[in-house]
Protein backbone atom coordinates (compact mmCIF):
# COMPACT_ATOMS: atom_id res chain seq x y z
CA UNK A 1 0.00 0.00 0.00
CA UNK A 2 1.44 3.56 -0.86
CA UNK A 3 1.97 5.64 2.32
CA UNK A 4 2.17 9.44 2.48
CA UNK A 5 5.36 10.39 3.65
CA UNK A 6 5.94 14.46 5.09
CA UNK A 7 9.30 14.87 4.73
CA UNK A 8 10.57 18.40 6.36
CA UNK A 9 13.87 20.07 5.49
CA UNK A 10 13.74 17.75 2.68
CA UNK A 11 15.97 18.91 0.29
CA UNK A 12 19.63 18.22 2.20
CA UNK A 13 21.19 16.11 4.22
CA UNK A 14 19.43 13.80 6.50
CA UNK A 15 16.52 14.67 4.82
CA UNK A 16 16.90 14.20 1.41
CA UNK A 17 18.35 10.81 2.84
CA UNK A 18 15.05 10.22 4.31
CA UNK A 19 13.11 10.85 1.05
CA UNK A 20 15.20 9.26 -1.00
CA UNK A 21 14.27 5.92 0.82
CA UNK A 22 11.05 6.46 1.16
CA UNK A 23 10.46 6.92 -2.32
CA UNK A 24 12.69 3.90 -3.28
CA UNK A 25 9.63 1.69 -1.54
CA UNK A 26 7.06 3.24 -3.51
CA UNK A 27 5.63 5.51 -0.70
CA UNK A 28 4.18 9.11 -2.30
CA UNK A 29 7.05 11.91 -0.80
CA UNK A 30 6.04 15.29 -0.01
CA UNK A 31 9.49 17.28 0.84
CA UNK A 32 9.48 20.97 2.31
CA UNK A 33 11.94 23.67 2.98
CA UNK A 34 12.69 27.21 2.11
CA UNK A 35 14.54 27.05 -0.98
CA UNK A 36 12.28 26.22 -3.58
CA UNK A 37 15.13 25.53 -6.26
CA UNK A 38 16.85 23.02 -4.45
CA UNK A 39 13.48 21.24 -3.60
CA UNK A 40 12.18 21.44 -6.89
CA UNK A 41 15.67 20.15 -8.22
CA UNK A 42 15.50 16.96 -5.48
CA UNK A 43 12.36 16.27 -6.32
CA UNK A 44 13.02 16.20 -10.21
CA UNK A 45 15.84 13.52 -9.52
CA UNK A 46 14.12 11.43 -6.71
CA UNK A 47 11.59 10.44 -9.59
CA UNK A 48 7.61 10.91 -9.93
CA UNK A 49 6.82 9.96 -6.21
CA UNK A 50 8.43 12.93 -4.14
CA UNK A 51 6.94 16.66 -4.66
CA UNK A 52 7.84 19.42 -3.49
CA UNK A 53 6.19 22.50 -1.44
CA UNK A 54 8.01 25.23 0.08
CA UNK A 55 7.25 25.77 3.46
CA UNK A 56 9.21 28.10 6.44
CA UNK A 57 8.28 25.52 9.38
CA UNK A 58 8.54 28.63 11.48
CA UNK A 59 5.83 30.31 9.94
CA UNK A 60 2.52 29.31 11.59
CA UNK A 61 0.33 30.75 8.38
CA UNK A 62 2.67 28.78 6.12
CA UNK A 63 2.51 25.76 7.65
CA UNK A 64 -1.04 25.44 8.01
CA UNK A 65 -1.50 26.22 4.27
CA UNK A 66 0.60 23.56 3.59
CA UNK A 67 -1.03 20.94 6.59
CA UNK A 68 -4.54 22.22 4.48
CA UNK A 69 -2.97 20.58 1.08
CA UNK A 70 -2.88 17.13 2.66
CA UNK A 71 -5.95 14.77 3.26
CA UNK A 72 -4.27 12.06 4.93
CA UNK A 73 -0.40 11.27 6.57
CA UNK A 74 1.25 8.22 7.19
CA UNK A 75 4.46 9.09 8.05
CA UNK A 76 5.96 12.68 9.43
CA UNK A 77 9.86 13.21 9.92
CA UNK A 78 10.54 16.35 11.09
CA UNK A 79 14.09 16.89 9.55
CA UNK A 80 14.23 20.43 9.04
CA UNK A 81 16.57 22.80 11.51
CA UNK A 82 20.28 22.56 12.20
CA UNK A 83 22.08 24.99 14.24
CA UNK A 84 21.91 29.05 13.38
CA UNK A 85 24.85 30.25 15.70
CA UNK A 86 27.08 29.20 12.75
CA UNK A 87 26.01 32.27 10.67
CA UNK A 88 26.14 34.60 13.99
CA UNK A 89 28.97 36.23 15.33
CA UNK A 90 29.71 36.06 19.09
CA UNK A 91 26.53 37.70 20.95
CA UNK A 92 27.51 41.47 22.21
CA UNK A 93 24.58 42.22 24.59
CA UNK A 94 21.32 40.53 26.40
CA UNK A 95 19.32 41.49 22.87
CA UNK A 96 21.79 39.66 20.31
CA UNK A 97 21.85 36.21 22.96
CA UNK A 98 18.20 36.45 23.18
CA UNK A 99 17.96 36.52 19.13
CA UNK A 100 20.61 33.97 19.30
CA UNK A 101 18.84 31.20 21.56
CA UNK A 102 15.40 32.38 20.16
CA UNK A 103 16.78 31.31 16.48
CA UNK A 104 17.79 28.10 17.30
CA UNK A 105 14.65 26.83 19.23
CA UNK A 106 12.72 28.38 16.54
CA UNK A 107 14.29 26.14 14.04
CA UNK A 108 14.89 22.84 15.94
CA UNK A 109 12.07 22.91 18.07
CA UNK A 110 8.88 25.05 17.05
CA UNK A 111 9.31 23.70 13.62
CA UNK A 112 8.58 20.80 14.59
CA UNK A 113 6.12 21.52 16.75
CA UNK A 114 4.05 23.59 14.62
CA UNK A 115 3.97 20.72 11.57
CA UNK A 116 2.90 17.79 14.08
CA UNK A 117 0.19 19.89 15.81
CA UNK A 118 -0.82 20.84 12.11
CA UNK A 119 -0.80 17.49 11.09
CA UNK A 120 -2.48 15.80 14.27
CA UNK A 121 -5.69 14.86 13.05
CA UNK A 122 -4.38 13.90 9.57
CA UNK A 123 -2.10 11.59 10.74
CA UNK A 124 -3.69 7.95 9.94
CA UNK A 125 -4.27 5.46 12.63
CA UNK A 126 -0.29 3.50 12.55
CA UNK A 127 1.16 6.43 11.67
CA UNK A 128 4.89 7.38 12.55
CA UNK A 129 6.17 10.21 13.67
CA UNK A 130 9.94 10.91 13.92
CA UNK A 131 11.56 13.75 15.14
CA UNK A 132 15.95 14.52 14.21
CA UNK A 133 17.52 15.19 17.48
CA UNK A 134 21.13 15.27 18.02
CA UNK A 135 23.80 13.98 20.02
CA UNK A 136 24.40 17.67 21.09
CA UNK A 137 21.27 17.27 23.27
CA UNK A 138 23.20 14.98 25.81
CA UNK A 139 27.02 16.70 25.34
CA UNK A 140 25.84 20.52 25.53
CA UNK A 141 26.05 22.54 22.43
CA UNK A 142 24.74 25.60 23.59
CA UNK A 143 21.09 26.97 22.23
CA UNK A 144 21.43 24.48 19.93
CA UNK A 145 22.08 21.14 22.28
CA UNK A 146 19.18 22.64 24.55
CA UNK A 147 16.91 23.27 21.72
CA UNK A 148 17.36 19.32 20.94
CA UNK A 149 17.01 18.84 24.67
CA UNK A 150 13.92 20.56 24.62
CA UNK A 151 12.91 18.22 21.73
CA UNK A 152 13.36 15.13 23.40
CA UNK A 153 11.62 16.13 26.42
CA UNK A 154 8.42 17.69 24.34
CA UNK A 155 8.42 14.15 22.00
CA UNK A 156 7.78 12.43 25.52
CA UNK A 157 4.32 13.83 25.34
CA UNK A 158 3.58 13.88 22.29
CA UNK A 159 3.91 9.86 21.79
CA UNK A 160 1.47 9.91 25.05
CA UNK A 161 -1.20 12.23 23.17
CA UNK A 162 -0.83 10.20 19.64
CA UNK A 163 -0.20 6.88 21.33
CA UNK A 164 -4.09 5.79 21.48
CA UNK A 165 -4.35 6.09 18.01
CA UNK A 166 -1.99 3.38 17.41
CA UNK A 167 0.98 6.40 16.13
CA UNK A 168 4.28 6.65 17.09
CA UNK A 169 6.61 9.55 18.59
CA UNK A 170 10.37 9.23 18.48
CA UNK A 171 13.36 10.76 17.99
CA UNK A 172 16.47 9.62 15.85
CA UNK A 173 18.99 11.44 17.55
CA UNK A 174 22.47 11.47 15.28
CA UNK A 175 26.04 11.79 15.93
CA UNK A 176 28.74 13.51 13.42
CA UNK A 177 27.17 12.68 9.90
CA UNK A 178 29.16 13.28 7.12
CA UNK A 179 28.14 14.90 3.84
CA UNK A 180 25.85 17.49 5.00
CA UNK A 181 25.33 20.72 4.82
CA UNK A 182 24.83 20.87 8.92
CA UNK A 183 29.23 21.85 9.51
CA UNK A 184 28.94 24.04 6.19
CA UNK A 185 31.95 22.96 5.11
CA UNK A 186 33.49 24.60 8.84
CA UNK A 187 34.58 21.24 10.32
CA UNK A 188 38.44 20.85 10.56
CA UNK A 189 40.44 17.98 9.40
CA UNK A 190 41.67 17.83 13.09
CA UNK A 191 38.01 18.10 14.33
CA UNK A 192 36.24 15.93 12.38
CA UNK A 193 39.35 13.12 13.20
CA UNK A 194 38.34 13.90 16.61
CA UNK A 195 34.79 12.94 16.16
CA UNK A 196 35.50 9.97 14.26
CA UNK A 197 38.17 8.65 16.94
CA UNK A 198 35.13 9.21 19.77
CA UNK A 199 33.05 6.40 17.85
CA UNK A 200 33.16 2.56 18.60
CA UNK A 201 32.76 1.59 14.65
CA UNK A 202 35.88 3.95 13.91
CA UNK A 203 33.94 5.99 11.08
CA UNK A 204 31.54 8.85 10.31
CA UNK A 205 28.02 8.53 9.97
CA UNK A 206 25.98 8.69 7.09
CA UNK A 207 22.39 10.55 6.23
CA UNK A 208 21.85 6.51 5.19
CA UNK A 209 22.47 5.16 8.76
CA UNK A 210 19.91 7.87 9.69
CA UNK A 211 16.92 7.25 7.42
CA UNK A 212 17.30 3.13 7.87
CA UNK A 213 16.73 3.90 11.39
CA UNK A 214 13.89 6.30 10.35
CA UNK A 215 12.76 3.54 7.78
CA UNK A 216 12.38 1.17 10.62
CA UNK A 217 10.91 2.99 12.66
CA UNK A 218 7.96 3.61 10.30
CA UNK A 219 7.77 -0.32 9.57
CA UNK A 220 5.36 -2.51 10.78
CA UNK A 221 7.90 -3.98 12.92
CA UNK A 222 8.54 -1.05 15.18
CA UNK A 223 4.71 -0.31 15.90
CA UNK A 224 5.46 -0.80 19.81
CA UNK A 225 8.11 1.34 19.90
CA UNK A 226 7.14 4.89 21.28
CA UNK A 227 8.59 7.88 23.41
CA UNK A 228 11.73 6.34 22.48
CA UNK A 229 15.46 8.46 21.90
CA UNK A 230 17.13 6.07 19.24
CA UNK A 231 21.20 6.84 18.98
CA UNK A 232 22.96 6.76 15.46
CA UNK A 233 26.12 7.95 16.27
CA UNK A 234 28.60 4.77 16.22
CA UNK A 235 28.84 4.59 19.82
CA UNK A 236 30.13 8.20 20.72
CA UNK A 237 27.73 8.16 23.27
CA UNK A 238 26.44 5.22 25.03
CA UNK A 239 23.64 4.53 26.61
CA UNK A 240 22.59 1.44 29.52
């Protein structure tokens, strides 16, 4: 059966990742994101199945346009965000770190919070919902780990509110993934050797590793699996 698949921050990275599999299975793709050339342009080479729509997931008016385009949703990864205090210099007052930390939960977190809620009652009965964390959310990374923190926690009730209808809440929370546009090409040779060195498997991640995890997760197989913070980051963190 061909699922609807909502695919946010769809046109990079992780996310592209994420469609890309989806639409290998056969499942209809809807992909969103600001930049309507590089959607458009994703879409074209993902094949018939994936469309695009641009959508600024911080926009509350935009997102419920786009929520209004959609009868019925099967699966819902909330990919888009990443962290905004790479394009900001060092905050010089109260006013700049309040723009700073406001920027960052805006992307990471409300994002995804305004596309569920939107979504809520279109989601079908044994639908998924998954939700990209980060690693950063356990090691501090400023507004940007506690915007992830804050995603984690909020995710906790969200599988309790969708859970009666038989859908799932979870986040994929990633390590260092290579071949995105998340270190903007920023990451040095000695940091990124750093970040490999801190894994168990002795390599980087991939958006691949992610969206098998997310591909799972949406599978029949995983329908009792809820509230849950799933690691893909090669063992850099551990968990008991």
């Amino acid at each position: 059966m061909t699922r609807t698949v909502v695919v946010t921050g769809g046109g990079t990275g992780i996310g592209r990742a994420v469609a890309a599999c989806f639409a290998h299975h056969g499942d209809a793709v809807v992909i969103t994101g600001r930049r309507g050339e590089t959607l458009r342009s994703v879409a074209a080479e993902l094949g018939q199945g994936v469309r695009a729509s641009v959508c600024d997931g911080t926009d509350p008016d935009q997102v419920a346009e786009f929520a209004g385009g959609l009868e019925s949703v099967d699966v819902l990864v909330n990919c888009a965000g990443g962290n905004t205090d790479w394009d900001r210099p060092e905050p010089a007052d109260l006013r700049a770190l309040a723009a700073s930390w406001r920027a960052n939960l805006e992307a990471n977190l409300t994002t995804a919070v305004l596309m569920t809620e939107a979504l809520r009652d279109r989601l079908a009965p044994g639908g998924t919902v998954v939700n990209i964390g980060s690693i950063a959310a356990d090691k501090g990374a400023g507004s940007y780990g506690a915007s992830k923190a804050a995603l984690n926690s909020w995710n906790v009730e969200l599988a309790g509110r969708l859970g009666p209808r038989g859908v799932t809440a979870n986040v994929v929370s990633p390590g260092y993934i290579a071949d995105t546009e998340f270190f903007r090409d920023r990451l040095s040779e000695q940091r990124e050797k750093a970040l490999v060195a801190a894994t168990s498997t002795g390599r980087a991640g991939t958006p691949a590793d992610v969206a098998g995890t997310i591909e799972f997760l949406a599978s029949g197989a995983a329908r009792h699996i809820t509230g849950q913070v799933i690691a893909v980051n090669g063992g850099a963190l551990t968990t008991r």
